[in-house]
N, C-alpha and C. Protein backbone atom coordinates (compact mmCIF):
# COMPACT_ATOMS: atom_id res chain seq x y z
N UNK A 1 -6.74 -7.56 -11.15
CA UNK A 1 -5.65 -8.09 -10.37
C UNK A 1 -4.46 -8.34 -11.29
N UNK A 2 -3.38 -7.97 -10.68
CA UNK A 2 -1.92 -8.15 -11.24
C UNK A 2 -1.62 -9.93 -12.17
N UNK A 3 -0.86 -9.75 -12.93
CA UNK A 3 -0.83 -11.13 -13.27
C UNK A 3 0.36 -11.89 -12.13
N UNK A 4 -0.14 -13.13 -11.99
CA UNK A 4 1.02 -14.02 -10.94
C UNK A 4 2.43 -13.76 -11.39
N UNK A 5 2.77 -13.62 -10.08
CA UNK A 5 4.93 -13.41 -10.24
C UNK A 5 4.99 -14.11 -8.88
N UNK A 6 5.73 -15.40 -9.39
CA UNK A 6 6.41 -15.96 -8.46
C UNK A 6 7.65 -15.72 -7.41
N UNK A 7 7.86 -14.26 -7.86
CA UNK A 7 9.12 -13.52 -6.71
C UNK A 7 8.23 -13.14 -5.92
N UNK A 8 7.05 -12.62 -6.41
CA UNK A 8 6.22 -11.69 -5.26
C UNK A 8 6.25 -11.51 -4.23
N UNK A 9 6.47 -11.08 -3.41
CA UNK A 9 6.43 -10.31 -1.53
C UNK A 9 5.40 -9.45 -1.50
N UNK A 10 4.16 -10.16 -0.19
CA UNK A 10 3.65 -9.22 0.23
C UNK A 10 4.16 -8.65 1.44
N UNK A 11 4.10 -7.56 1.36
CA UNK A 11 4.42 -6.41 2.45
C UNK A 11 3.72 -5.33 3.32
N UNK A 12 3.73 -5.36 4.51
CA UNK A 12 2.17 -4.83 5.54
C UNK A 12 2.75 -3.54 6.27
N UNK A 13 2.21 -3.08 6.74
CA UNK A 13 2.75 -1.44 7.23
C UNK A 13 1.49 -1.15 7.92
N UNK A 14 1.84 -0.52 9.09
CA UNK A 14 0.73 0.04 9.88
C UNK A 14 1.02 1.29 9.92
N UNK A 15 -0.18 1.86 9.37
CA UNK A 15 -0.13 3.54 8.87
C UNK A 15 -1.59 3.78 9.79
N UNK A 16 -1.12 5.09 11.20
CA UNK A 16 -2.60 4.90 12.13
C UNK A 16 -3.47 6.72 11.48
N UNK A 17 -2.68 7.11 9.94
CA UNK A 17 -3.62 7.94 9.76
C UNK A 17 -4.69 7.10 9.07
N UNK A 18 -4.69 6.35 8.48
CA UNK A 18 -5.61 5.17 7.39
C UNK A 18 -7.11 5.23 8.44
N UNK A 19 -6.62 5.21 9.95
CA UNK A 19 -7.87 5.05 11.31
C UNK A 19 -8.07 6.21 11.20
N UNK A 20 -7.39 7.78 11.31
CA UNK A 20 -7.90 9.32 11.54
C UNK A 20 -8.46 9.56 10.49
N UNK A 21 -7.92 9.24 9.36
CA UNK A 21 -8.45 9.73 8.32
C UNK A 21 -8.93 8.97 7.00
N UNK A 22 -9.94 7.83 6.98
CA UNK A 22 -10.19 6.99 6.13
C UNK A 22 -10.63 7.68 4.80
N UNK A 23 -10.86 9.23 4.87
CA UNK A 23 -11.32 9.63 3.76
C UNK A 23 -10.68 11.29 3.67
N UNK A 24 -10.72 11.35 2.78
CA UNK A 24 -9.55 12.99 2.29
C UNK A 24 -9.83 13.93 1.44
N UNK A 25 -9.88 14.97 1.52
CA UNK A 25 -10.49 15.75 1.04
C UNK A 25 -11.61 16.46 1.44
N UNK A 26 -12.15 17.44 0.72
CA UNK A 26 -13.60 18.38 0.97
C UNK A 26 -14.92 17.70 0.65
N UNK A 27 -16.23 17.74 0.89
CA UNK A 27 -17.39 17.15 0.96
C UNK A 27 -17.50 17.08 -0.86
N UNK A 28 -17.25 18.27 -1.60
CA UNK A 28 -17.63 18.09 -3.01
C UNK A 28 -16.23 17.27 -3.62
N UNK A 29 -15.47 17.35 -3.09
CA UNK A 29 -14.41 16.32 -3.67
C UNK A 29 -13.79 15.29 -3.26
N UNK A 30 -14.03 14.67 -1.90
CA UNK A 30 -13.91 13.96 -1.37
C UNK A 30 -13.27 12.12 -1.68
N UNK A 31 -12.30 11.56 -1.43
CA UNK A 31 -11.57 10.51 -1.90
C UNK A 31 -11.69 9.46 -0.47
N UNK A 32 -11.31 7.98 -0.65
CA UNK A 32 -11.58 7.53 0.11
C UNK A 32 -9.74 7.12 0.29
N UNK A 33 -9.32 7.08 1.12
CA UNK A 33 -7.62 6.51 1.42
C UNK A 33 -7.62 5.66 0.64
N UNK A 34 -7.75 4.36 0.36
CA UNK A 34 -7.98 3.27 -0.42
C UNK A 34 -7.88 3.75 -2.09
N UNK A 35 -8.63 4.98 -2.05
CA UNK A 35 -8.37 5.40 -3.84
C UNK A 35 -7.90 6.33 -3.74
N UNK A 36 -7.21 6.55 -3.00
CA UNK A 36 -5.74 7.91 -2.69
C UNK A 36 -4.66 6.83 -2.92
N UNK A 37 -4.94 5.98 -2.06
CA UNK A 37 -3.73 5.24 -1.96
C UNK A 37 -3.20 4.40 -3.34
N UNK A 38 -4.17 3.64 -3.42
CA UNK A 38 -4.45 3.15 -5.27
C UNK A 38 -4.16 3.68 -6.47
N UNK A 39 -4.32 5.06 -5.96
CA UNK A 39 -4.15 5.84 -7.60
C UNK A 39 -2.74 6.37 -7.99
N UNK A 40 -2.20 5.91 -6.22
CA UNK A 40 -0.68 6.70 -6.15
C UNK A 40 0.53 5.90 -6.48
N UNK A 41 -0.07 4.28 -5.39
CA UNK A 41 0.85 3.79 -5.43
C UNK A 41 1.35 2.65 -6.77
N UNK A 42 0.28 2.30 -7.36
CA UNK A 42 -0.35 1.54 -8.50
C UNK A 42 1.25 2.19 -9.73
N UNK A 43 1.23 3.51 -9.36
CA UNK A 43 2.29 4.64 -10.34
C UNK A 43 3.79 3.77 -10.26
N UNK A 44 4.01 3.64 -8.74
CA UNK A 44 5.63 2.47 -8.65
C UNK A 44 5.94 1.49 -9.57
N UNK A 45 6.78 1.48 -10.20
CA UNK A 45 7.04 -0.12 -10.56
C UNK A 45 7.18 -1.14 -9.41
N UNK A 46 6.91 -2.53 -9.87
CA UNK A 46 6.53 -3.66 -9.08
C UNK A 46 5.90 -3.51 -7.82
N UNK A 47 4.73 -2.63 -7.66
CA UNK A 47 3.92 -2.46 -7.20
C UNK A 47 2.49 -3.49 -7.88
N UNK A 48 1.95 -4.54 -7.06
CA UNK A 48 1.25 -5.54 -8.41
C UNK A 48 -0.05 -5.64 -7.42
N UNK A 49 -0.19 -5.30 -6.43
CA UNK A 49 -1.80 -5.33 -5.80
C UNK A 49 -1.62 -4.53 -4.28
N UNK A 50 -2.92 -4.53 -4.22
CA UNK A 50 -2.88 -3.79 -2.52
C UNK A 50 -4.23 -3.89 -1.99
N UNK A 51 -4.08 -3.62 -0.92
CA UNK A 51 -5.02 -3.85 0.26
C UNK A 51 -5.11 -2.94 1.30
N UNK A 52 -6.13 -2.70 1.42
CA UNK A 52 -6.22 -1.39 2.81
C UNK A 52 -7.54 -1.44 3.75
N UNK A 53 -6.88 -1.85 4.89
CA UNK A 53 -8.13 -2.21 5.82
C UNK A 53 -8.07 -0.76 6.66
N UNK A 54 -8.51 0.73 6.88
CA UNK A 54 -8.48 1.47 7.17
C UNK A 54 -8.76 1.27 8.71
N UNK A 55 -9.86 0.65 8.74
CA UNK A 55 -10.42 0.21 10.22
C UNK A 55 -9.23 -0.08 10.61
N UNK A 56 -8.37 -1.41 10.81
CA UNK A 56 -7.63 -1.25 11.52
C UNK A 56 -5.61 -0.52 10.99
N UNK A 57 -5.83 0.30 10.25
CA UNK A 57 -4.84 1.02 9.76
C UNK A 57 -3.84 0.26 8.85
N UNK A 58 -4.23 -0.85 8.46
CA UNK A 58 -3.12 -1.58 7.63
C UNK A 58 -3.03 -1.69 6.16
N UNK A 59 -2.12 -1.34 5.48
CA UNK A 59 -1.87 -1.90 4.33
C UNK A 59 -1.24 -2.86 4.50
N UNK A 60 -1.38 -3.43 3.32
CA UNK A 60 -0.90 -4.66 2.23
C UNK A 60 -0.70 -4.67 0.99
N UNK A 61 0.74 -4.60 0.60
CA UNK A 61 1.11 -4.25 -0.58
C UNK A 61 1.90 -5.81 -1.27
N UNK A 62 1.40 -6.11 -2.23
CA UNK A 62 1.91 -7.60 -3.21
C UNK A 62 3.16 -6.45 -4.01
N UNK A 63 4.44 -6.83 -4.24
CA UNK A 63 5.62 -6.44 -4.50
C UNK A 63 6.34 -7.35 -5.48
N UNK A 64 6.72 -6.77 -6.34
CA UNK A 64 7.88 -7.80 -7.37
C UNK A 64 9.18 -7.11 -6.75
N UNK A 65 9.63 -7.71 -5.55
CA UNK A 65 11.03 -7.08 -4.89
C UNK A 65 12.30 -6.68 -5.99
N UNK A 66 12.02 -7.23 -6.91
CA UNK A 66 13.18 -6.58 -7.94
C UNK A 66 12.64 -5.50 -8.79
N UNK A 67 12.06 -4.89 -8.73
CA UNK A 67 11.90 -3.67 -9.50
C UNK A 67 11.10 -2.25 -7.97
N UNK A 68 11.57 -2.83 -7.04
CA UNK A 68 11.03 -1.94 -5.95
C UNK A 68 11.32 -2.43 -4.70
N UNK A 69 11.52 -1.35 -3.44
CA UNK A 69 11.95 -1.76 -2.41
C UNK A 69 11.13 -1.20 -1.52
N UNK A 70 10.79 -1.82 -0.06
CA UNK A 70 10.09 -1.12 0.99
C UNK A 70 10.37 0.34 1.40
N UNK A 71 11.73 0.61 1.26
CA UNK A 71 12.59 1.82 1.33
C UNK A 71 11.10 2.85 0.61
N UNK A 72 11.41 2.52 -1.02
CA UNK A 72 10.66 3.29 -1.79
C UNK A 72 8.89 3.59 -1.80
N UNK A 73 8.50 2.38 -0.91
CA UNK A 73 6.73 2.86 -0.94
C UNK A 73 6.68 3.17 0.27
N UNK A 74 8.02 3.23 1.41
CA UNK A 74 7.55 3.76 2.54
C UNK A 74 7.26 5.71 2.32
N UNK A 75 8.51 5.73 1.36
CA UNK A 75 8.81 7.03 0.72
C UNK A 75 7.78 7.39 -0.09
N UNK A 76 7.24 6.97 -0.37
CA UNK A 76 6.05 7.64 -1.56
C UNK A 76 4.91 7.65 -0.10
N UNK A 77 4.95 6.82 0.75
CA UNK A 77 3.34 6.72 1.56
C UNK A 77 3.61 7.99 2.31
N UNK A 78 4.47 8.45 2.79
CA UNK A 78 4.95 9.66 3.64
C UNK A 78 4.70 10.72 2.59
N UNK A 79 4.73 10.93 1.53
CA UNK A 79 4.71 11.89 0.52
C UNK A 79 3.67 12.01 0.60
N UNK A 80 2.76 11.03 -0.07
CA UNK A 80 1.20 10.67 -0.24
C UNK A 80 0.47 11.68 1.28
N UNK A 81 0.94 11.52 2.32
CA UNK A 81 0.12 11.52 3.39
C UNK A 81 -0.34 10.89 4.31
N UNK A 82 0.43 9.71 3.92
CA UNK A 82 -0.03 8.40 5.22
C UNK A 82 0.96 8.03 5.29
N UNK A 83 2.33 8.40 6.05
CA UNK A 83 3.11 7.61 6.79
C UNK A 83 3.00 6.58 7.57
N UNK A 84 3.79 5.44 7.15
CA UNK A 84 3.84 4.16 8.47
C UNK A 84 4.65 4.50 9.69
N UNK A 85 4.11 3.95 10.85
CA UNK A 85 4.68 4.30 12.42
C UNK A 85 5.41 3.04 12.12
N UNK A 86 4.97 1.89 11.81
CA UNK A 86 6.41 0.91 11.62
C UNK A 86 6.09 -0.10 10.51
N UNK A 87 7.06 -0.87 9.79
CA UNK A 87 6.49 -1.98 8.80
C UNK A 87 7.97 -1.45 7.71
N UNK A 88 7.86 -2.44 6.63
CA UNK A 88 7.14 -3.12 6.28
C UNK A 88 7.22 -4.23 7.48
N UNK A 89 6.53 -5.29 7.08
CA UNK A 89 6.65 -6.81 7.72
C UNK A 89 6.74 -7.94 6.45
N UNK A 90 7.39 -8.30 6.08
CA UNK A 90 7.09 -9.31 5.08
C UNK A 90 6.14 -10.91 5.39
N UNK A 91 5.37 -10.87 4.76
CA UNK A 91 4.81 -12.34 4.71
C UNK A 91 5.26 -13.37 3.73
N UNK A 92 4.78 -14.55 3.62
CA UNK A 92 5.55 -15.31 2.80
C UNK A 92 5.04 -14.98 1.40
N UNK A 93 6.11 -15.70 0.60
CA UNK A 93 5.59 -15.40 -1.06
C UNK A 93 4.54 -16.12 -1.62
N UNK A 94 3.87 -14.65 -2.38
CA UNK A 94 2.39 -15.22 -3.06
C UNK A 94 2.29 -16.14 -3.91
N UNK A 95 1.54 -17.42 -3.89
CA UNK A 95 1.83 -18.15 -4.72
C UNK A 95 0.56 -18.74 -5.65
N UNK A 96 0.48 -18.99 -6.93
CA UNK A 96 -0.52 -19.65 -7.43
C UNK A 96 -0.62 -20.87 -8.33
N UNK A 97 -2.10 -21.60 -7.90
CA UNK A 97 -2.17 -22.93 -8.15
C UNK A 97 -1.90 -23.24 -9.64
């Protein structure tokens, strides 16, 4: 896990290929969305954690809003292969004890 940043924004996106397609690729090479998604997006700056509930199509992305914008991981998730139908949504900032 990312080290704590008190700017942090998490940010949620409902992407409904994450439900068609929880896993990618051919039987001998096969990836799961979650480590498609991980291996891609992890590459962004202030990109600092994530979350992917495939079942119900959602990510959750923890963000250092100054070195990255929703603009830009909506743009990489559409590249990637999993476009969001809508989001981000912001939740409040991550905080630790």
């Amino acid at each position: 896990m990312a080290t704590p940043n008190h700017s942090a924004v998490t940010l949620s996106w409902h992407i409904p290929a994450l439900i068609e397609r929880p896993a990618v690729g051919t039987s001998c090479c096969a990836t799961t969305a979650e480590a498609l998604l991980s291996s891609e997006l992890f590459l962004l700056p202030g990109v600092l954690d994530l979350a992917v509930d495939a079942a119900r199509g959602r990510l959750d992305i923890v963000t250092d809003p100054a070195r990255i914008d929703s603009g830009a991981i909506s743009l990489a998730l559409e590249e990637i292969g999993y476009p969001p139908d809508f989001g981000p949504h912001a939740h409040a900032p991550a905080t630790t004890s």
